[in-house]
PDB file of N, CA and C in Angstrom:
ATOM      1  N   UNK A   1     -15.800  23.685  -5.924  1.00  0.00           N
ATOM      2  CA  UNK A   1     -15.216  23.571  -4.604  1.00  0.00           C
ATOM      3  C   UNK A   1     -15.320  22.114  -4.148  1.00  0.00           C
ATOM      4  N   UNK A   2     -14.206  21.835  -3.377  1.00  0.00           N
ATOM      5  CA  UNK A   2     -13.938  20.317  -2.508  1.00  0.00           C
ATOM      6  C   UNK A   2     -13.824  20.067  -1.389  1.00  0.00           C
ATOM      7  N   UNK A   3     -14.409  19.313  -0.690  1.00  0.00           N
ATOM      8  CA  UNK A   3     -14.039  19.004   0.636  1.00  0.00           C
ATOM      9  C   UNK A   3     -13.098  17.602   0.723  1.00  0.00           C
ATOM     10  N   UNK A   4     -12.222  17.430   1.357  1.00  0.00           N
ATOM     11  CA  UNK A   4     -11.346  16.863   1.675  1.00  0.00           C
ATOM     12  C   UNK A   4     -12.146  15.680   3.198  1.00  0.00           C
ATOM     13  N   UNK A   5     -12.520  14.411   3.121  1.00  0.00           N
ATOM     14  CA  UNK A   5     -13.074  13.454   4.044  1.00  0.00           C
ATOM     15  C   UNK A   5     -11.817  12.394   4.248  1.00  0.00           C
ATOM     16  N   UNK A   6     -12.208  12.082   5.487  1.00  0.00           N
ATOM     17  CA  UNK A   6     -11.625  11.137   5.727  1.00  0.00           C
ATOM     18  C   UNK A   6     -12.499   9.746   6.377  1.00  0.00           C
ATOM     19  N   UNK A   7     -12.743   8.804   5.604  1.00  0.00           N
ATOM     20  CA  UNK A   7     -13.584   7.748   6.588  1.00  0.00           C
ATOM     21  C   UNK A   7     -13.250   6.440   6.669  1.00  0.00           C
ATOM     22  N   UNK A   8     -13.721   5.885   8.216  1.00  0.00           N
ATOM     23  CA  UNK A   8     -13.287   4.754   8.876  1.00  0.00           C
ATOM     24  C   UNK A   8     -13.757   3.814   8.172  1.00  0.00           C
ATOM     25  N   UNK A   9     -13.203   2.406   8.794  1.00  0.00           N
ATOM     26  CA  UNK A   9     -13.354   1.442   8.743  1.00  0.00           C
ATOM     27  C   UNK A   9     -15.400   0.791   8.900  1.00  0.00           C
ATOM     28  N   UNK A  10     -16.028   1.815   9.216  1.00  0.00           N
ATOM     29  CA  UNK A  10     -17.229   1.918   9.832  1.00  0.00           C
ATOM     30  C   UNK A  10     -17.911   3.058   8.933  1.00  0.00           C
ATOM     31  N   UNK A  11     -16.968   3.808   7.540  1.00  0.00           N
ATOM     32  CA  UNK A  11     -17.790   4.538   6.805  1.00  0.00           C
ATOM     33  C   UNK A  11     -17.866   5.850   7.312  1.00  0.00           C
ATOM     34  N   UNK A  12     -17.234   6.439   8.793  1.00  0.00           N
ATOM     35  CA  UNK A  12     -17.797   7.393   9.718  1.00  0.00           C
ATOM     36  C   UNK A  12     -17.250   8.680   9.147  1.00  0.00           C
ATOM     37  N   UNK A  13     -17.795   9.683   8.443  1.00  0.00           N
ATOM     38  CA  UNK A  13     -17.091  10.436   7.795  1.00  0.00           C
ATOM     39  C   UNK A  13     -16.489  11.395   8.554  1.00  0.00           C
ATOM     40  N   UNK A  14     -15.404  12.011   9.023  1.00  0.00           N
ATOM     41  CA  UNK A  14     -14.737  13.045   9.255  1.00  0.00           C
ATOM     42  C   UNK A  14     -13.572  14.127   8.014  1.00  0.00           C
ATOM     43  N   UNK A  15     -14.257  15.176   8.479  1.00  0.00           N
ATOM     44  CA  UNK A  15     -13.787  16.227   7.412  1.00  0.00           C
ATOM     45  C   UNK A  15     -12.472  16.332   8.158  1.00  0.00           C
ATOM     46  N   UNK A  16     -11.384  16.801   6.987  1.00  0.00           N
ATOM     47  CA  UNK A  16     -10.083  16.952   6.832  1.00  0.00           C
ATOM     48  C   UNK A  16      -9.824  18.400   6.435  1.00  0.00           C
ATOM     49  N   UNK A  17     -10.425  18.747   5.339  1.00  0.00           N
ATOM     50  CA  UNK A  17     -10.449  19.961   5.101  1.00  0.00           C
ATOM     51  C   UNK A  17     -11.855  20.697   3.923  1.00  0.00           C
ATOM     52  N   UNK A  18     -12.607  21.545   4.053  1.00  0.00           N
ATOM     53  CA  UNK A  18     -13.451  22.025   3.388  1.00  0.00           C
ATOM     54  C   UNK A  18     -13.444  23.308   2.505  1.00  0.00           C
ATOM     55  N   UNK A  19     -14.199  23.380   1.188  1.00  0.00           N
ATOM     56  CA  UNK A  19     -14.268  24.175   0.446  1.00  0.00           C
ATOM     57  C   UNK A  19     -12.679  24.745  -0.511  1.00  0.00           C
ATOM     58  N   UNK A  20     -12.374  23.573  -0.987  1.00  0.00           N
ATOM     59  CA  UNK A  20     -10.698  24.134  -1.431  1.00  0.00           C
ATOM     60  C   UNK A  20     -11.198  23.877  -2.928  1.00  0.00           C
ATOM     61  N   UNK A  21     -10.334  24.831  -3.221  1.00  0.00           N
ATOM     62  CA  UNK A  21      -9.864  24.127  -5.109  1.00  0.00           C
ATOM     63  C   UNK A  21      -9.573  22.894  -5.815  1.00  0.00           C
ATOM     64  N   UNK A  22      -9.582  22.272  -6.574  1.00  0.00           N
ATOM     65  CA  UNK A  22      -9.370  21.421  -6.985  1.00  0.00           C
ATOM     66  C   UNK A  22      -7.648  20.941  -6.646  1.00  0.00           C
ATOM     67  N   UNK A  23      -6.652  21.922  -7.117  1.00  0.00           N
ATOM     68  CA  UNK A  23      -5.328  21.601  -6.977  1.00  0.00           C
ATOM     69  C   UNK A  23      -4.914  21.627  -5.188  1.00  0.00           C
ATOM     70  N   UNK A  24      -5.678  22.184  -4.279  1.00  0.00           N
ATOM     71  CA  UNK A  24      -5.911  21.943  -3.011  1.00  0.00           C
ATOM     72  C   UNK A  24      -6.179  21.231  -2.619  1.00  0.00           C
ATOM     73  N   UNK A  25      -7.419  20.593  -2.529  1.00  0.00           N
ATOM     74  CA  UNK A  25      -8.011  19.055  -2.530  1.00  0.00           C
ATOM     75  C   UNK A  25      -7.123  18.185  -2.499  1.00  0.00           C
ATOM     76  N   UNK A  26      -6.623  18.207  -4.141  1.00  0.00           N
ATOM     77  CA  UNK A  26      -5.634  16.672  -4.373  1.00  0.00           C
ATOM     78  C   UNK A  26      -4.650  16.834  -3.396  1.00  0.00           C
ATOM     79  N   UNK A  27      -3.771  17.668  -3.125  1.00  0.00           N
ATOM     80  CA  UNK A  27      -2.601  17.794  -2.347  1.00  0.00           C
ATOM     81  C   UNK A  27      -2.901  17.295  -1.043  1.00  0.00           C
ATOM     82  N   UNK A  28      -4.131  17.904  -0.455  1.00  0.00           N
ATOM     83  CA  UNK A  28      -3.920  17.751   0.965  1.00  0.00           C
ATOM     84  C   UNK A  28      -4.494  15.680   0.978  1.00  0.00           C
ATOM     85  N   UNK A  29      -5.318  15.542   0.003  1.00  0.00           N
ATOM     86  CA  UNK A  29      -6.176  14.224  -0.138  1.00  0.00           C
ATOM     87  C   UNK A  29      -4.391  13.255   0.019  1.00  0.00           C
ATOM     88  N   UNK A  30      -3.923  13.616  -1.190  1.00  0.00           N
ATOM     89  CA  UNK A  30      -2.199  12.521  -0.962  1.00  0.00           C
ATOM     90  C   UNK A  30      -1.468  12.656   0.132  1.00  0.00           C
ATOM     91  N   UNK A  31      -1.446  13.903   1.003  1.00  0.00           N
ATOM     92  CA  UNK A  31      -0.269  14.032   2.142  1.00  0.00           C
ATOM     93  C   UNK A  31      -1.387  13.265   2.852  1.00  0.00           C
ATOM     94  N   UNK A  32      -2.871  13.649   3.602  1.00  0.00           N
ATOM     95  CA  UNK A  32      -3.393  12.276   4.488  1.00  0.00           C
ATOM     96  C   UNK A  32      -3.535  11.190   3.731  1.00  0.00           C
ATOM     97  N   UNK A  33      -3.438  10.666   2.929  1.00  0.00           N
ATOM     98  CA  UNK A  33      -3.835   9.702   2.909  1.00  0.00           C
ATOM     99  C   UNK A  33      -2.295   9.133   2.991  1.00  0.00           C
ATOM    100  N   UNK A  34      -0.979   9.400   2.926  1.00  0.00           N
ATOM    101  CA  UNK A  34       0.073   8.893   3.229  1.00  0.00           C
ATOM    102  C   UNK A  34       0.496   9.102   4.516  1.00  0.00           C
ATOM    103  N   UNK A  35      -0.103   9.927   5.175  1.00  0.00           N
ATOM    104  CA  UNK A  35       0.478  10.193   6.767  1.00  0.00           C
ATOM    105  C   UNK A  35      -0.900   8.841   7.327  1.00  0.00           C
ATOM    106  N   UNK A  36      -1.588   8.741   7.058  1.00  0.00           N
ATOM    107  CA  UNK A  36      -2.648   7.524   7.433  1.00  0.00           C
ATOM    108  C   UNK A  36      -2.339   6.108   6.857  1.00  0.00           C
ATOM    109  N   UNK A  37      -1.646   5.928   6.208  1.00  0.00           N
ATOM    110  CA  UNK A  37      -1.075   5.118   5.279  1.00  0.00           C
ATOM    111  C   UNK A  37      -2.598   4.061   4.612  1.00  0.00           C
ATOM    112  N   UNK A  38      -3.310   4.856   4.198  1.00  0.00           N
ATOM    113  CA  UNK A  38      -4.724   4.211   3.436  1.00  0.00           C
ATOM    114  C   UNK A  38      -4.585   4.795   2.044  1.00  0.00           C
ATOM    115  N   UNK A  39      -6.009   3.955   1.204  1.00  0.00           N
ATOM    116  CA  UNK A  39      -6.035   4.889  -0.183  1.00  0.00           C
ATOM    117  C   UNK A  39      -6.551   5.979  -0.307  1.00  0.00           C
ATOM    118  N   UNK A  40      -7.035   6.342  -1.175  1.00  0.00           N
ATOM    119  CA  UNK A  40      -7.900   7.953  -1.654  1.00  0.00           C
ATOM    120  C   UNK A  40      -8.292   7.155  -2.795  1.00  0.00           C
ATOM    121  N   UNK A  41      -9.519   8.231  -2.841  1.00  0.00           N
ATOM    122  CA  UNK A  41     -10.085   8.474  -4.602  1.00  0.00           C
ATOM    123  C   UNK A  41     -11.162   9.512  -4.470  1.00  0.00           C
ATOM    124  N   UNK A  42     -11.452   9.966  -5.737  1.00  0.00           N
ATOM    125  CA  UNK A  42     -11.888  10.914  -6.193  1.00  0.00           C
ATOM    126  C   UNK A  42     -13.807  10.542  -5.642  1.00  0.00           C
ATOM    127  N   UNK A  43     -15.091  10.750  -5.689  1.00  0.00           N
ATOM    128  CA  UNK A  43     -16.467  10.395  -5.459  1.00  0.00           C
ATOM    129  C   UNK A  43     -16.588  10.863  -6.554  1.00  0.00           C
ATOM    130  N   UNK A  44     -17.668   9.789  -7.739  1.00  0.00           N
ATOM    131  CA  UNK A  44     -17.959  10.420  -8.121  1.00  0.00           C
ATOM    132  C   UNK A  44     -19.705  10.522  -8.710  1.00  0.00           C
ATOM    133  N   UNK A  45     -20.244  10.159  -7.159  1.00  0.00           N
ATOM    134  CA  UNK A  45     -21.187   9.898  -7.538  1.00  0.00           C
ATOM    135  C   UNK A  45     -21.576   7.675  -7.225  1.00  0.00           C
ATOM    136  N   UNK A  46     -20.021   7.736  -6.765  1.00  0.00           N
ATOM    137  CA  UNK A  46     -20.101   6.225  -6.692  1.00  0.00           C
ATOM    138  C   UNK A  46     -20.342   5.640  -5.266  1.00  0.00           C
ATOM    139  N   UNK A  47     -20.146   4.591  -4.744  1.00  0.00           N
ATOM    140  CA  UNK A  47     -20.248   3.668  -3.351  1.00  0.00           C
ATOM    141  C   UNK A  47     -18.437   3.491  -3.038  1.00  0.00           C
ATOM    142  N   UNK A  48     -18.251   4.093  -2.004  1.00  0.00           N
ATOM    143  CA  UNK A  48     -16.966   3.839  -1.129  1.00  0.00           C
ATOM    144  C   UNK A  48     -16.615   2.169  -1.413  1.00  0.00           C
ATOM    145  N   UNK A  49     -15.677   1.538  -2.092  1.00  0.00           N
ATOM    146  CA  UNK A  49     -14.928   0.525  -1.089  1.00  0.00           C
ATOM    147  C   UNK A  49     -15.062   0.181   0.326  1.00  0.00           C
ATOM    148  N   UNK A  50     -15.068  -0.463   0.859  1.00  0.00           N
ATOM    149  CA  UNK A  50     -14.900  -0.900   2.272  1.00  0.00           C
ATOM    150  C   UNK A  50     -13.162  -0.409   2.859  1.00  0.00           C
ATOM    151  N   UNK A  51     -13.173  -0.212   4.171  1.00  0.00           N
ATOM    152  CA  UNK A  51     -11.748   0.545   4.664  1.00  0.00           C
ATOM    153  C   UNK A  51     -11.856   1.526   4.775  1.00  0.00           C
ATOM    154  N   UNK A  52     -10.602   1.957   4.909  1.00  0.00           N
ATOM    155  CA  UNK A  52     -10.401   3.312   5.610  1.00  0.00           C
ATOM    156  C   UNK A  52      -9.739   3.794   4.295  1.00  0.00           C
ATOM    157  N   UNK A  53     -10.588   5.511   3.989  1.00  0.00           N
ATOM    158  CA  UNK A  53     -10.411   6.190   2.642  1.00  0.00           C
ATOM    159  C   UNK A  53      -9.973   7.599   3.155  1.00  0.00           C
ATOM    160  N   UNK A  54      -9.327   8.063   1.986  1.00  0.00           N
ATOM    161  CA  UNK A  54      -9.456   9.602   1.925  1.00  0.00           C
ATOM    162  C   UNK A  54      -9.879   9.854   0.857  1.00  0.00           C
ATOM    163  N   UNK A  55     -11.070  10.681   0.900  1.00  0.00           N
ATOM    164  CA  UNK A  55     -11.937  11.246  -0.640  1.00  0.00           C
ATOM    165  C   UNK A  55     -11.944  12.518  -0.765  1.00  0.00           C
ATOM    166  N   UNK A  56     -12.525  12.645  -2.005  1.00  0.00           N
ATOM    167  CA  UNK A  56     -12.591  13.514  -2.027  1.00  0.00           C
ATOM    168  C   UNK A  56     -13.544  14.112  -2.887  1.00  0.00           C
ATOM    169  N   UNK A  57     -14.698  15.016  -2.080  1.00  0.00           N
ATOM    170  CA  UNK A  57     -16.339  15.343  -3.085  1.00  0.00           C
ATOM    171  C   UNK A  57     -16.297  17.072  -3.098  1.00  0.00           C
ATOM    172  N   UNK A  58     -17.284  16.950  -3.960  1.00  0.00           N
ATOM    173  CA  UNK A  58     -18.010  18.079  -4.578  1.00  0.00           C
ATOM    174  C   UNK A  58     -18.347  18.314  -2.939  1.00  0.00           C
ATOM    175  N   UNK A  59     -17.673  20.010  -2.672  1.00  0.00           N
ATOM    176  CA  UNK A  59     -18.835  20.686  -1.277  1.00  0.00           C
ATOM    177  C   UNK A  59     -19.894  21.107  -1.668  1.00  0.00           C
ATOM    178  N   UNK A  60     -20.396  20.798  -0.217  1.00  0.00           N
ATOM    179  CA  UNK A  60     -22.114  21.287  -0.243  1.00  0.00           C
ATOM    180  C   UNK A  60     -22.017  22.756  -0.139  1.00  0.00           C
ATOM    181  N   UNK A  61     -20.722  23.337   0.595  1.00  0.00           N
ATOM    182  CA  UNK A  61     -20.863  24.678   0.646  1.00  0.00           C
ATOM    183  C   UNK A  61     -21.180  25.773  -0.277  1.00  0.00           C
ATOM    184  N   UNK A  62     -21.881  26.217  -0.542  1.00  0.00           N
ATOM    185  CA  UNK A  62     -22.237  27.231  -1.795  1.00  0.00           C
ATOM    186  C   UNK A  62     -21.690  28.544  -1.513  1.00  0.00           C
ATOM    187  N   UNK A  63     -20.896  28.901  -2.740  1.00  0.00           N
ATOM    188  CA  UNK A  63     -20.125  30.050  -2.792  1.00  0.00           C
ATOM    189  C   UNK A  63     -20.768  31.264  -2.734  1.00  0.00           C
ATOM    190  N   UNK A  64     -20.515  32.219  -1.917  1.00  0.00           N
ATOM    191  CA  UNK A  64     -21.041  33.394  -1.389  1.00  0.00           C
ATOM    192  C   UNK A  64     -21.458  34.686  -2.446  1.00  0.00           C
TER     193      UNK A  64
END
């Protein structure tokens, strides 16, 4: 499962969308990040770029 983030210029994370599929994730990760006109990428375990991102991580939510 994925959560879909979106964060500022300041790192400030706001969720976009939580707990989706992989082929969910990517979709919604490309439509914001083109309606925001910023990049995306995948986390993988790495340090954000500086700017304004749309990512996209492993949820913390644990499946029921």
């Amino acid at each position: 499962m994925y959560d879909v983030l979106y964060l500022d210029r300041a790192s400030h994370a706001r969720v976009i969308a939580a707990g989706l599929g992989r082929a969910s994730a990517v979709t919604i990760a490309r439509a914001e990040a083109r309606r925001r006109r910023v990049g995306r990428m995948f986390l993988a375990g790495s340090e954000p770029p500086g700017g304004e991102l749309v990512v996209i991580v492993d949820s913390q939510r644990k499946a029921a």
